[in-house]
PDB file of N, CA and C in Angstrom:
ATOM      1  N   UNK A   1     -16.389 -24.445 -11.424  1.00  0.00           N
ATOM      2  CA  UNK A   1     -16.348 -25.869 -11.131  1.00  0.00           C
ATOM      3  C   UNK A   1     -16.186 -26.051  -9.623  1.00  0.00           C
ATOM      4  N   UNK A   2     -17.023 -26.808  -8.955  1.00  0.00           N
ATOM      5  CA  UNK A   2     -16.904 -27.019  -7.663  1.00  0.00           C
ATOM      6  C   UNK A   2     -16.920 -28.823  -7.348  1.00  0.00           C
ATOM      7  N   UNK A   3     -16.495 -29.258  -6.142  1.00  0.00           N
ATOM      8  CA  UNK A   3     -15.962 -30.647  -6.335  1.00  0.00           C
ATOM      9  C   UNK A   3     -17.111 -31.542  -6.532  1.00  0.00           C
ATOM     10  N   UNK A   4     -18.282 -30.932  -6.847  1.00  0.00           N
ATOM     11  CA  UNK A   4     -18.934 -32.087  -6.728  1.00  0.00           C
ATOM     12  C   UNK A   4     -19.406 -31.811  -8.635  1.00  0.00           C
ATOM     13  N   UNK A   5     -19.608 -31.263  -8.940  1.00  0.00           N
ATOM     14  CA  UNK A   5     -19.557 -30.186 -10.576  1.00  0.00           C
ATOM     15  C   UNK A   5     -18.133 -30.140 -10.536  1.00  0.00           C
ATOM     16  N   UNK A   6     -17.760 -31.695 -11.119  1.00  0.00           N
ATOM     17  CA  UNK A   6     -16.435 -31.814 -11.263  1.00  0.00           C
ATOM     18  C   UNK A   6     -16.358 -33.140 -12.732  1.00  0.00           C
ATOM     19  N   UNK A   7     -15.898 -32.695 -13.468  1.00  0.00           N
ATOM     20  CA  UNK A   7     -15.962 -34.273 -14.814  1.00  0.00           C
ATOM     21  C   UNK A   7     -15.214 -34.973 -14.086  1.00  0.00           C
ATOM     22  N   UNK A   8     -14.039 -35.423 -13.529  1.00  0.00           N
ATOM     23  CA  UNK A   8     -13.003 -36.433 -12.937  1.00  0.00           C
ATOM     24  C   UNK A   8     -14.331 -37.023 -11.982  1.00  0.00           C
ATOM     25  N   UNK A   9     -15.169 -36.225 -10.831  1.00  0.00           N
ATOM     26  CA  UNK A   9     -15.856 -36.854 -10.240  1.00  0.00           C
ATOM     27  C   UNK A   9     -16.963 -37.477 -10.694  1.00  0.00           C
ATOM     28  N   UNK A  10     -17.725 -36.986 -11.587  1.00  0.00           N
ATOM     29  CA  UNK A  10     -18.683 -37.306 -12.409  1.00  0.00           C
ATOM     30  C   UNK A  10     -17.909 -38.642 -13.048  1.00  0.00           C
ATOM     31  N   UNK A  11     -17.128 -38.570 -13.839  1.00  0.00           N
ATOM     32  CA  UNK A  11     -16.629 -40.203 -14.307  1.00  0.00           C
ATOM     33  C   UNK A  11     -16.755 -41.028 -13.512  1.00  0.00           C
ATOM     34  N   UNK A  12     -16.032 -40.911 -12.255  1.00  0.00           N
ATOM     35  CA  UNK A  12     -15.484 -41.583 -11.669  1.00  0.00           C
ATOM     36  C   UNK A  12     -16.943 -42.313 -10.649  1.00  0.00           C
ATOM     37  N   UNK A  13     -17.777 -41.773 -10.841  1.00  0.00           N
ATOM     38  CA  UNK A  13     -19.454 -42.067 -10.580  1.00  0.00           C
ATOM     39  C   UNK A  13     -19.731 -42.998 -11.239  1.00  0.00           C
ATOM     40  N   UNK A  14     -19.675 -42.504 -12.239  1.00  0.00           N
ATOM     41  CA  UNK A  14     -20.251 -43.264 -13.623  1.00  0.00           C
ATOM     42  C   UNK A  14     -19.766 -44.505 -13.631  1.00  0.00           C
ATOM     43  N   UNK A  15     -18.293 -44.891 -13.126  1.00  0.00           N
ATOM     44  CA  UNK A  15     -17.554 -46.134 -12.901  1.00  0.00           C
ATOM     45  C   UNK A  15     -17.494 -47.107 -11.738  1.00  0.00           C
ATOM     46  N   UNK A  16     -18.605 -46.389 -11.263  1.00  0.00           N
ATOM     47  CA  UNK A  16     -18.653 -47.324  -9.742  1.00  0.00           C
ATOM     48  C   UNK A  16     -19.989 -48.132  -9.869  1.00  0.00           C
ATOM     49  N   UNK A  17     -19.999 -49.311  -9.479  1.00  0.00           N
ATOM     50  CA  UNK A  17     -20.991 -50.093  -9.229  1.00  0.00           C
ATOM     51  C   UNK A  17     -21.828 -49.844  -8.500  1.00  0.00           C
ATOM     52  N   UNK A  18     -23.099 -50.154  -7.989  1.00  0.00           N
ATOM     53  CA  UNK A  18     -24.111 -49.952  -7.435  1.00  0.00           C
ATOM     54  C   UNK A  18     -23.778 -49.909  -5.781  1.00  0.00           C
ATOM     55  N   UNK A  19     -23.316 -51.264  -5.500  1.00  0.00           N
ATOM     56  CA  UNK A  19     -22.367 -51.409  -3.963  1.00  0.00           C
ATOM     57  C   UNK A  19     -21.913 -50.637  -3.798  1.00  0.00           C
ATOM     58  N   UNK A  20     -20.583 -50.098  -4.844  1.00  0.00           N
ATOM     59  CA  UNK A  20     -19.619 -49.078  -4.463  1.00  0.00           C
ATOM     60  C   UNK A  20     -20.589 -47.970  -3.937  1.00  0.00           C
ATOM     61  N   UNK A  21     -21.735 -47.288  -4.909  1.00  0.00           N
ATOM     62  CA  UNK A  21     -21.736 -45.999  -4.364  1.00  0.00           C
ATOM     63  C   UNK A  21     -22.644 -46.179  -3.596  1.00  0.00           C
ATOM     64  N   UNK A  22     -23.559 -47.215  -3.256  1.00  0.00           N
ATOM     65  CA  UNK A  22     -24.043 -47.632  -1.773  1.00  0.00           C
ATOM     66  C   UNK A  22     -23.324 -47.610  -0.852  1.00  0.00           C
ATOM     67  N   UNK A  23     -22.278 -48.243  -0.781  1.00  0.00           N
ATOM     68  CA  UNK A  23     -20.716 -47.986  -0.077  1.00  0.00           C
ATOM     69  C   UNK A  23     -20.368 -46.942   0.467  1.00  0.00           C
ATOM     70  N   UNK A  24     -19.896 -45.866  -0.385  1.00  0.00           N
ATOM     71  CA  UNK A  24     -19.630 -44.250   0.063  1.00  0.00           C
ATOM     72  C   UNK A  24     -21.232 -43.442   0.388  1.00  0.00           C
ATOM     73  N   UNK A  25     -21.809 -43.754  -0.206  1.00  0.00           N
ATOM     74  CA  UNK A  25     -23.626 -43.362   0.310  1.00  0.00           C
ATOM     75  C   UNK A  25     -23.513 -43.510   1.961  1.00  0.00           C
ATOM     76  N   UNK A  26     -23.271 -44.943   2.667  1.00  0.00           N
ATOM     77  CA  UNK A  26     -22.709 -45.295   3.924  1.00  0.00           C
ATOM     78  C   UNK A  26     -22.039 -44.555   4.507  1.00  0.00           C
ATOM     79  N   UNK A  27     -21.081 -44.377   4.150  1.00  0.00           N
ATOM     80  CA  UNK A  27     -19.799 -43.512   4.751  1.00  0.00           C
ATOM     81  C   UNK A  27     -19.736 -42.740   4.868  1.00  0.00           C
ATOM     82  N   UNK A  28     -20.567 -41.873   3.833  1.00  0.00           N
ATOM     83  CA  UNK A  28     -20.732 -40.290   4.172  1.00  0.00           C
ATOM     84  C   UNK A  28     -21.541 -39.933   5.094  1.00  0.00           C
ATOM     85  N   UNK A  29     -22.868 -41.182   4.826  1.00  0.00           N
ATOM     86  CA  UNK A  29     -24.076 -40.881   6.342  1.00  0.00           C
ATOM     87  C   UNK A  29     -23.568 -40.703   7.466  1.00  0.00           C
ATOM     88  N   UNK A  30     -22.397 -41.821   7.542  1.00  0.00           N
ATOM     89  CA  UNK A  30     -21.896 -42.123   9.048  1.00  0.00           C
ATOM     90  C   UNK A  30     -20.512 -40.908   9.453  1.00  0.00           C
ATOM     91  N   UNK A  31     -20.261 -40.415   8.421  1.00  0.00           N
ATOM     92  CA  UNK A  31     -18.961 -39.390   8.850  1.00  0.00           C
ATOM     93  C   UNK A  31     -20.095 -38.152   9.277  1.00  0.00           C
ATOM     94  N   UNK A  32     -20.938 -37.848   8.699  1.00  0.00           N
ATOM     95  CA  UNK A  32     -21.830 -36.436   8.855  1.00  0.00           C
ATOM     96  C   UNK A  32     -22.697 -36.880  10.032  1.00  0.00           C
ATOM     97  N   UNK A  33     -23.456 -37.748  10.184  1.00  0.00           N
ATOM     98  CA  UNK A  33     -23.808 -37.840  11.322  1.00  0.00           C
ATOM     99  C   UNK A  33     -23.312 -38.083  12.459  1.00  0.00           C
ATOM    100  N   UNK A  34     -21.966 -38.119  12.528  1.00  0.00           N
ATOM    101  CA  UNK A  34     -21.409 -38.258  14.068  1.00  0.00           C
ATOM    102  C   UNK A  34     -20.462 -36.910  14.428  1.00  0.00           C
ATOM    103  N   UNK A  35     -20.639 -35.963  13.324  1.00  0.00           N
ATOM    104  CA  UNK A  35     -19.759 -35.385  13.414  1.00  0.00           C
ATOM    105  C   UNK A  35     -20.727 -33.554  13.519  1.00  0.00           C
ATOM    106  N   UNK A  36     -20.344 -32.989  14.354  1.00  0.00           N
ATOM    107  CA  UNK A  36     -21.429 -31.616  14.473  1.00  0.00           C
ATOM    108  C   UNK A  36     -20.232 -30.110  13.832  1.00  0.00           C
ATOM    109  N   UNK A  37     -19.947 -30.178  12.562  1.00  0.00           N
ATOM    110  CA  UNK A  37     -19.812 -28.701  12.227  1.00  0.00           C
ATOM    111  C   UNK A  37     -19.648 -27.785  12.741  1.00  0.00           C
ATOM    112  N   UNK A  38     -21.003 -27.033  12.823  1.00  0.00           N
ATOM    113  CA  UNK A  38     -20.920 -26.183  13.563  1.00  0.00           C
ATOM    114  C   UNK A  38     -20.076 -25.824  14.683  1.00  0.00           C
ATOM    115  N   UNK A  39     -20.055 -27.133  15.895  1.00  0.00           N
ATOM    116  CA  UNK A  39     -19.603 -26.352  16.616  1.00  0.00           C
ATOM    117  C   UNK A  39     -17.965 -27.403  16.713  1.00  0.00           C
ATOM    118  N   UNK A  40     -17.752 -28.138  16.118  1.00  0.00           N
ATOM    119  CA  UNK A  40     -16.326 -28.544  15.677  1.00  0.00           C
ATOM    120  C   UNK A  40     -16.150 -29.984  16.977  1.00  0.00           C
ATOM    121  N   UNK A  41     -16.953 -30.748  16.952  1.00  0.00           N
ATOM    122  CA  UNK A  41     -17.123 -32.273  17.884  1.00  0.00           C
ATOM    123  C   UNK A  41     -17.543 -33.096  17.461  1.00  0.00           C
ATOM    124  N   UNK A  42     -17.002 -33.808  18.074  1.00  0.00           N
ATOM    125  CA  UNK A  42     -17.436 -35.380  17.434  1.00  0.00           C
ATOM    126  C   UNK A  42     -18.159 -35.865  18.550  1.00  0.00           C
ATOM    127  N   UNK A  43     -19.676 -36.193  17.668  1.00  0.00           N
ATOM    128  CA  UNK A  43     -20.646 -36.392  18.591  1.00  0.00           C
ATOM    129  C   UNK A  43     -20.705 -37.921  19.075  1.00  0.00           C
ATOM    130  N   UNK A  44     -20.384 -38.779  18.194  1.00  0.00           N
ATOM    131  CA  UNK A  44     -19.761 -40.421  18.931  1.00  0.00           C
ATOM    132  C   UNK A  44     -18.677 -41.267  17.969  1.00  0.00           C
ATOM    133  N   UNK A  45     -17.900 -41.122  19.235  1.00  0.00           N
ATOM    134  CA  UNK A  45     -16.483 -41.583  18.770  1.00  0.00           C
ATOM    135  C   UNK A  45     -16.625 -43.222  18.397  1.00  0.00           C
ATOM    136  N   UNK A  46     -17.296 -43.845  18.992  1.00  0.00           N
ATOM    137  CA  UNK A  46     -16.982 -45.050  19.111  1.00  0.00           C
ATOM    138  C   UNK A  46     -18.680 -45.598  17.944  1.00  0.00           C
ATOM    139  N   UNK A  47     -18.268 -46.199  16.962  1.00  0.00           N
ATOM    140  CA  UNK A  47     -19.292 -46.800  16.244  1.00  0.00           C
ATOM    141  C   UNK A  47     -19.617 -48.017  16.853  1.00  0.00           C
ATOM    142  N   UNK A  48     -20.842 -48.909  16.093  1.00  0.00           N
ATOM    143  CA  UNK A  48     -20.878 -50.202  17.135  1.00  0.00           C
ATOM    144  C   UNK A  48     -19.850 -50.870  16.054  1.00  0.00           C
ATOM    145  N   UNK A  49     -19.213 -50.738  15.031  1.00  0.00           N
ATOM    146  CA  UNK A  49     -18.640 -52.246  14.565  1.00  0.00           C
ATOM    147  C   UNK A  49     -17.337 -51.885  15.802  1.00  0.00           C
ATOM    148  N   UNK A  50     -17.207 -50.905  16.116  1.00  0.00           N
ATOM    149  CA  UNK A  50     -15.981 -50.921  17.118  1.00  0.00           C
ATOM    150  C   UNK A  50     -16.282 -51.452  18.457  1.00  0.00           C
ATOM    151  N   UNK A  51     -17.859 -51.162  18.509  1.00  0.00           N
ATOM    152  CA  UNK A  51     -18.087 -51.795  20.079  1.00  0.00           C
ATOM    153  C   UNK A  51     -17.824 -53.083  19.849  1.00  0.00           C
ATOM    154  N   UNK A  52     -18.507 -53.873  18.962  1.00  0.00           N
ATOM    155  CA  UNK A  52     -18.565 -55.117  18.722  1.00  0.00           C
ATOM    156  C   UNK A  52     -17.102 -55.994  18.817  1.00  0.00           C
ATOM    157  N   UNK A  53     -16.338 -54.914  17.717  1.00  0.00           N
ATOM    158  CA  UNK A  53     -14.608 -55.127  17.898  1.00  0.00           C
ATOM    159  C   UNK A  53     -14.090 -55.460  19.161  1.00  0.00           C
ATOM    160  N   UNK A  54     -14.626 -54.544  20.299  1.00  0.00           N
ATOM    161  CA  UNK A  54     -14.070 -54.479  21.522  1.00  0.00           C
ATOM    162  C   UNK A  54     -14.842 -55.987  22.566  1.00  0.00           C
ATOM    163  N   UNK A  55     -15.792 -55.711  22.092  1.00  0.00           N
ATOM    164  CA  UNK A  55     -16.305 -57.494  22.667  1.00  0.00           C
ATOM    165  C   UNK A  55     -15.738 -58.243  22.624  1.00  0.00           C
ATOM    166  N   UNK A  56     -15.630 -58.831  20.982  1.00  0.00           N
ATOM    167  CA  UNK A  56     -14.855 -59.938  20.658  1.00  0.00           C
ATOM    168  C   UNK A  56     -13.453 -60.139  21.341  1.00  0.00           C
ATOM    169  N   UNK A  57     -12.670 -59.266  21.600  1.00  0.00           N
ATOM    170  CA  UNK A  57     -11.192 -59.153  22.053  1.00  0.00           C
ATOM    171  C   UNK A  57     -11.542 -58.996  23.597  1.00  0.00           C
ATOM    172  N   UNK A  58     -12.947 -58.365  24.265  1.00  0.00           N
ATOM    173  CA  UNK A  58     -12.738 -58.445  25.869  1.00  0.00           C
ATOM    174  C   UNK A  58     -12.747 -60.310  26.287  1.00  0.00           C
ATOM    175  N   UNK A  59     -13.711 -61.011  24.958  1.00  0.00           N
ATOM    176  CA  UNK A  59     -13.690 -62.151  25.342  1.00  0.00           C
ATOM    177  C   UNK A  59     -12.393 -62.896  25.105  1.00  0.00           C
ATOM    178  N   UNK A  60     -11.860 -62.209  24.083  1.00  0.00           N
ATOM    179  CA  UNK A  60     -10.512 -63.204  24.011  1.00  0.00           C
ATOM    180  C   UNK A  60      -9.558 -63.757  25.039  1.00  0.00           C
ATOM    181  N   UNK A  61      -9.467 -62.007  25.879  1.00  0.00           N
ATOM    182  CA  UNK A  61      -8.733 -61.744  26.912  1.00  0.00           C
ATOM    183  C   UNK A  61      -9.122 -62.629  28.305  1.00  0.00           C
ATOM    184  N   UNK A  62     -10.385 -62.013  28.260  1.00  0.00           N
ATOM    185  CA  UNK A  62     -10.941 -63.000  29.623  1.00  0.00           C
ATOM    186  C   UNK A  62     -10.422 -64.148  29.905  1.00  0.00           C
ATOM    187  N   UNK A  63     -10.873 -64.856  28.667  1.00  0.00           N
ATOM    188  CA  UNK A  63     -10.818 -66.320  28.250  1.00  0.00           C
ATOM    189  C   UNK A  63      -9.160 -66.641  28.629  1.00  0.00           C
ATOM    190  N   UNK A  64      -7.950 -66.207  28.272  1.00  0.00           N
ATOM    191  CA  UNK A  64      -7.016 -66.375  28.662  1.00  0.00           C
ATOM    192  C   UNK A  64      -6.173 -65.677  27.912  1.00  0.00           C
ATOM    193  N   UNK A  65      -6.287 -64.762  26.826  1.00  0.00           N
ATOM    194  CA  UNK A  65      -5.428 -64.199  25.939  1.00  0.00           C
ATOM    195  C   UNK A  65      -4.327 -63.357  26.846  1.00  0.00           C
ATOM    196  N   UNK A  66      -3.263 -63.711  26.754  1.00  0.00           N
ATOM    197  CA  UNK A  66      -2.333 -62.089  27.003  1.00  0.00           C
ATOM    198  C   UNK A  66      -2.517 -60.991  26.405  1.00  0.00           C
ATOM    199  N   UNK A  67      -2.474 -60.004  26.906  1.00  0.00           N
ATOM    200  CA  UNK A  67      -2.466 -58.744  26.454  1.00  0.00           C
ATOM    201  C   UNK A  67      -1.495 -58.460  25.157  1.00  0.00           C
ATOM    202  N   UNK A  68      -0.668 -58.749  25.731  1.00  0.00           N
ATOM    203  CA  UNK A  68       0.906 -58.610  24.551  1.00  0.00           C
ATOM    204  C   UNK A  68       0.638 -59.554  23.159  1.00  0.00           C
ATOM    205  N   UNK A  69      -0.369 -60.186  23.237  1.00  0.00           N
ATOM    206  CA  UNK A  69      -0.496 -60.588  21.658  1.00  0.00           C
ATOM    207  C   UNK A  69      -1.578 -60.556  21.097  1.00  0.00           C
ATOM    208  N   UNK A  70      -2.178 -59.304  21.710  1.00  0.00           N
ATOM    209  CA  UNK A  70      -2.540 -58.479  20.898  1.00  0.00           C
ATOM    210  C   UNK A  70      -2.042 -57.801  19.750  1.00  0.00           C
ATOM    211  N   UNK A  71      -2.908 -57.273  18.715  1.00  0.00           N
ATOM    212  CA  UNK A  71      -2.214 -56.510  17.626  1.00  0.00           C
ATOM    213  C   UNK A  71      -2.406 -54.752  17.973  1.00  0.00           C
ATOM    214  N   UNK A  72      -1.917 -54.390  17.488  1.00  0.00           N
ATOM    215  CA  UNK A  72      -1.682 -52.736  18.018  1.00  0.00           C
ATOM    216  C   UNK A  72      -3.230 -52.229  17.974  1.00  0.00           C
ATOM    217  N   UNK A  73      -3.807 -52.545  16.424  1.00  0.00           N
ATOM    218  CA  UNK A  73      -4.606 -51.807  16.317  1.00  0.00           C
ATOM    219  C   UNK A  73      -5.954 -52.926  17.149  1.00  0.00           C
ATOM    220  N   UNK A  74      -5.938 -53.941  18.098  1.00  0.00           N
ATOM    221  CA  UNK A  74      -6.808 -54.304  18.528  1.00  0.00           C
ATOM    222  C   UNK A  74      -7.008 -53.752  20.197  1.00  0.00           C
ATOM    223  N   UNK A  75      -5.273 -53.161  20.497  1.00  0.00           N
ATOM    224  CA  UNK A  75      -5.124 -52.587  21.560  1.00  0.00           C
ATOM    225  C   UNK A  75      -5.950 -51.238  22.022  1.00  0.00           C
ATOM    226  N   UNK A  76      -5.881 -50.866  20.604  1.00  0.00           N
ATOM    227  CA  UNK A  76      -6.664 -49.438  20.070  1.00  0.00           C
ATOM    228  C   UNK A  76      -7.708 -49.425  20.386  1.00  0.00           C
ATOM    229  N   UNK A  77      -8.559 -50.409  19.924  1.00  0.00           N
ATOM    230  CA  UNK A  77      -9.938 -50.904  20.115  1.00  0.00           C
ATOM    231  C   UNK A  77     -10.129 -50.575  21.960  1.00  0.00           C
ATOM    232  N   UNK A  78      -9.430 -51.707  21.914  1.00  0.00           N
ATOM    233  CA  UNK A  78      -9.551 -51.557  23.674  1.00  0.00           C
ATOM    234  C   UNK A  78      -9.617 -50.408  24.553  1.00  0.00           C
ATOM    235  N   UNK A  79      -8.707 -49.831  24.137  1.00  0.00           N
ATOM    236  CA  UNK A  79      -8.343 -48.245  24.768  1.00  0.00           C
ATOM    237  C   UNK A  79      -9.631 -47.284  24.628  1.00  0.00           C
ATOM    238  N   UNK A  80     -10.346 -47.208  23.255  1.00  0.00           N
ATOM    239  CA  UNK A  80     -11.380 -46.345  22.455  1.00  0.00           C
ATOM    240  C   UNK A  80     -12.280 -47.306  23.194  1.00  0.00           C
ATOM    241  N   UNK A  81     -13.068 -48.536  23.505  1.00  0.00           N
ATOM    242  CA  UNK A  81     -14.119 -48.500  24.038  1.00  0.00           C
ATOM    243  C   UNK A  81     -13.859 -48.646  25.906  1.00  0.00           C
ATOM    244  N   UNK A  82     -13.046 -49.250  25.709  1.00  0.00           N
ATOM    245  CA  UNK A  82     -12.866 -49.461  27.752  1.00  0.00           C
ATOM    246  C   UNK A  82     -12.348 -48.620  28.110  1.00  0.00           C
ATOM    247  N   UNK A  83     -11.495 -48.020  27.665  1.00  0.00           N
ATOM    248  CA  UNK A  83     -10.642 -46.553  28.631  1.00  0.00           C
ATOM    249  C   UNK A  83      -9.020 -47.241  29.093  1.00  0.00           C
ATOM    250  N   UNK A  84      -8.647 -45.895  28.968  1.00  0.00           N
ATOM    251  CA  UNK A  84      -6.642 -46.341  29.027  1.00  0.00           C
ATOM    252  C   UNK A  84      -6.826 -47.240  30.026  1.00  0.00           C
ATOM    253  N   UNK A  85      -7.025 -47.881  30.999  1.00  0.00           N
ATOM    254  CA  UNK A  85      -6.329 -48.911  31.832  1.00  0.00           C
ATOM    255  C   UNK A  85      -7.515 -49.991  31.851  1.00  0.00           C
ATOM    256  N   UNK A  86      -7.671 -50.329  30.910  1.00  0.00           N
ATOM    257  CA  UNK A  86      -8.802 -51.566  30.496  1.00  0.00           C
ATOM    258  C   UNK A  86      -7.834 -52.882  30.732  1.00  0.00           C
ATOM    259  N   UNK A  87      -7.281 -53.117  30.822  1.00  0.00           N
ATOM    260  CA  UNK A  87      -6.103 -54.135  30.772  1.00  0.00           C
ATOM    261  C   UNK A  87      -6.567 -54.533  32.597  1.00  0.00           C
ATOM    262  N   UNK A  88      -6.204 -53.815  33.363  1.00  0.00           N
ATOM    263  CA  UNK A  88      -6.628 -53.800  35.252  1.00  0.00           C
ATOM    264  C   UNK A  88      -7.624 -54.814  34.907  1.00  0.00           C
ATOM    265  N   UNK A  89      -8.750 -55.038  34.622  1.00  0.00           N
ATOM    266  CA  UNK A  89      -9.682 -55.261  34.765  1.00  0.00           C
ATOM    267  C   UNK A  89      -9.566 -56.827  34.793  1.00  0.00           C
ATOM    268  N   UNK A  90      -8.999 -57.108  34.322  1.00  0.00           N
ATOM    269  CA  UNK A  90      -8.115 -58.706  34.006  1.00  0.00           C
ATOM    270  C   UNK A  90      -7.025 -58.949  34.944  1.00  0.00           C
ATOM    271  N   UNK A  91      -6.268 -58.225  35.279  1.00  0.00           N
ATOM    272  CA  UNK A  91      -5.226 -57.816  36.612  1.00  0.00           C
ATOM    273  C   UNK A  91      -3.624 -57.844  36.308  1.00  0.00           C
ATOM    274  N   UNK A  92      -3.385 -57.435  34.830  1.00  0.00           N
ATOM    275  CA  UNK A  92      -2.475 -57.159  34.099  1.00  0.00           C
ATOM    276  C   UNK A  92      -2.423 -55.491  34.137  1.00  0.00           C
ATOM    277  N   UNK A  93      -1.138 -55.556  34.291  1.00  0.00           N
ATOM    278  CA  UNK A  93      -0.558 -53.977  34.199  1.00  0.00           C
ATOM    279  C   UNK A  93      -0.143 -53.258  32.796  1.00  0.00           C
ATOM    280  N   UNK A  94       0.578 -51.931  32.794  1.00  0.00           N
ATOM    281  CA  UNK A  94       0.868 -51.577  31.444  1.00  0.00           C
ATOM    282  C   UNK A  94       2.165 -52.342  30.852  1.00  0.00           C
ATOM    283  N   UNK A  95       2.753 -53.202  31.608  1.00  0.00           N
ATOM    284  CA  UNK A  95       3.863 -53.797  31.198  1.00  0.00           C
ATOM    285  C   UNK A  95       3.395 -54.617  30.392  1.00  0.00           C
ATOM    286  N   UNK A  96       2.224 -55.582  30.928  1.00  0.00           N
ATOM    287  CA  UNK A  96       1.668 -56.812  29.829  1.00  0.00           C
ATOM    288  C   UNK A  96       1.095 -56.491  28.199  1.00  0.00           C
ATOM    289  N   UNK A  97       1.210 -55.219  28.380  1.00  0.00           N
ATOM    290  CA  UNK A  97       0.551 -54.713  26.831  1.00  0.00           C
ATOM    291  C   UNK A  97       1.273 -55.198  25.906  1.00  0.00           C
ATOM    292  N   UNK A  98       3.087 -55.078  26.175  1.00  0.00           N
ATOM    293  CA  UNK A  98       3.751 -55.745  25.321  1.00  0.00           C
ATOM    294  C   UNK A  98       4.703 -56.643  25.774  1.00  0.00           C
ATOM    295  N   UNK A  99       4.617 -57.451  26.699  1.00  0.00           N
ATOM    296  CA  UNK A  99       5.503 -58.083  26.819  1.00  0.00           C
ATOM    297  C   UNK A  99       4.636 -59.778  27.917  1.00  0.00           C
ATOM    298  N   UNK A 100       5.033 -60.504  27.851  1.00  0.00           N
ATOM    299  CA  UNK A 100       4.702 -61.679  28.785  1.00  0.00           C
ATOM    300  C   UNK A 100       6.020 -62.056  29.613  1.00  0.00           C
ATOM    301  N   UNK A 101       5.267 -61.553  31.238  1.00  0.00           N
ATOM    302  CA  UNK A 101       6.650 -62.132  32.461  1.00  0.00           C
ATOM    303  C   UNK A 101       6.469 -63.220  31.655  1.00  0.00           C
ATOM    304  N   UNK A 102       8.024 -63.875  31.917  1.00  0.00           N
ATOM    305  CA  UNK A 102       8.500 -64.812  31.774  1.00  0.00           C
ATOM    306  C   UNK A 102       9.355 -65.546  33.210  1.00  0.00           C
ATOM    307  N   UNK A 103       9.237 -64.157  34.128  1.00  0.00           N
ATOM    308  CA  UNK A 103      10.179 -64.405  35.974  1.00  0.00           C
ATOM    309  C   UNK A 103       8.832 -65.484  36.443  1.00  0.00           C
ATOM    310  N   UNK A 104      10.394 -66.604  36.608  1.00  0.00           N
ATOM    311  CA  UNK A 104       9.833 -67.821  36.971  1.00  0.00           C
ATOM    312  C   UNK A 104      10.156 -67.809  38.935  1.00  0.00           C
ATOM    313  N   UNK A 105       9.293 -68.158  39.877  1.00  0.00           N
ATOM    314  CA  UNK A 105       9.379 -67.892  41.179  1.00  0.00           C
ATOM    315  C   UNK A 105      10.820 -68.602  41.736  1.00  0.00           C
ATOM    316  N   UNK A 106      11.710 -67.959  42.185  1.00  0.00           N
ATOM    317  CA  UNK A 106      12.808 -68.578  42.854  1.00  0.00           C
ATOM    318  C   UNK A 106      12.481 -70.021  43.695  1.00  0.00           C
ATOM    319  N   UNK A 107      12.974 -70.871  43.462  1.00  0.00           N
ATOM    320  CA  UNK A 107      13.042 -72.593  44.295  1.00  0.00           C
ATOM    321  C   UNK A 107      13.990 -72.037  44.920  1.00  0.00           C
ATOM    322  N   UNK A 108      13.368 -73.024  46.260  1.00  0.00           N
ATOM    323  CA  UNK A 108      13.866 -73.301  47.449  1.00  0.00           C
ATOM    324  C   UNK A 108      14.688 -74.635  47.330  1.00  0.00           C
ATOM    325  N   UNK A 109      15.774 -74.703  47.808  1.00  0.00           N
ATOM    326  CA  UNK A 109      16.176 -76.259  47.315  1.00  0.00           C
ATOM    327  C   UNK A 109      16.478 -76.799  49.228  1.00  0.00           C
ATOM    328  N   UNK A 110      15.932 -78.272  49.254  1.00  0.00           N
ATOM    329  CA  UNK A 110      16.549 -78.779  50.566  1.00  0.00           C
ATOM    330  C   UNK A 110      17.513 -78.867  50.840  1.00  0.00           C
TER     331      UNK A 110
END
């Protein structure tokens, strides 16, 4: 018996809808084709729904988003398509990742 000459897997075929195993049909294309065996690399890290991911959130930011409310895993995004100090680019440091100054400029009083 090998995993694919398997009854649990074979059922469990048999119980999936057409989508579903269109679904994993997908997933497997996209795990084997980015990925080279042989010599143990991953030939592209970044898919486009992630590029796309990373759009949507460069525009957020632009537009006026803080960094810090961001969600972790959108930070992720960021990091995986722009590179660790993608944040600069906007003119926020690594502090703004999680936090918003709140240091209000010292008054001068007459």
């Amino acid at each position: 018996m090998t995993l694919f000459n398997n009854p649990m897997v074979e059922n469990a075929q048999k119980s999936m809808t057409d989508e579903q195993k269109e679904h994993y049909k997908k997933l497997g294309e996209d795990m084997y084709n980015h990925v080279d065996f042989e010599n143990s690399e991953i030939l592209s890290n970044i898919d486009n729904s992630m590029k796309e991911s990373g759009k949507y959130i460069y525009l957020q930011v632009r537009s006026g988003l803080h960094p810090s409310y961001l969600e972790d895993n959108e930070k992720e995004i960021m990091l995986e398509v722009y590179g660790k100090e993608w944040y600069k680019e906007f003119g926020y440091n690594e502090k703004d990742l999680s936090e918003v100054d709140t240091c209000t400029p010292n008054l001068v009083k007459d």
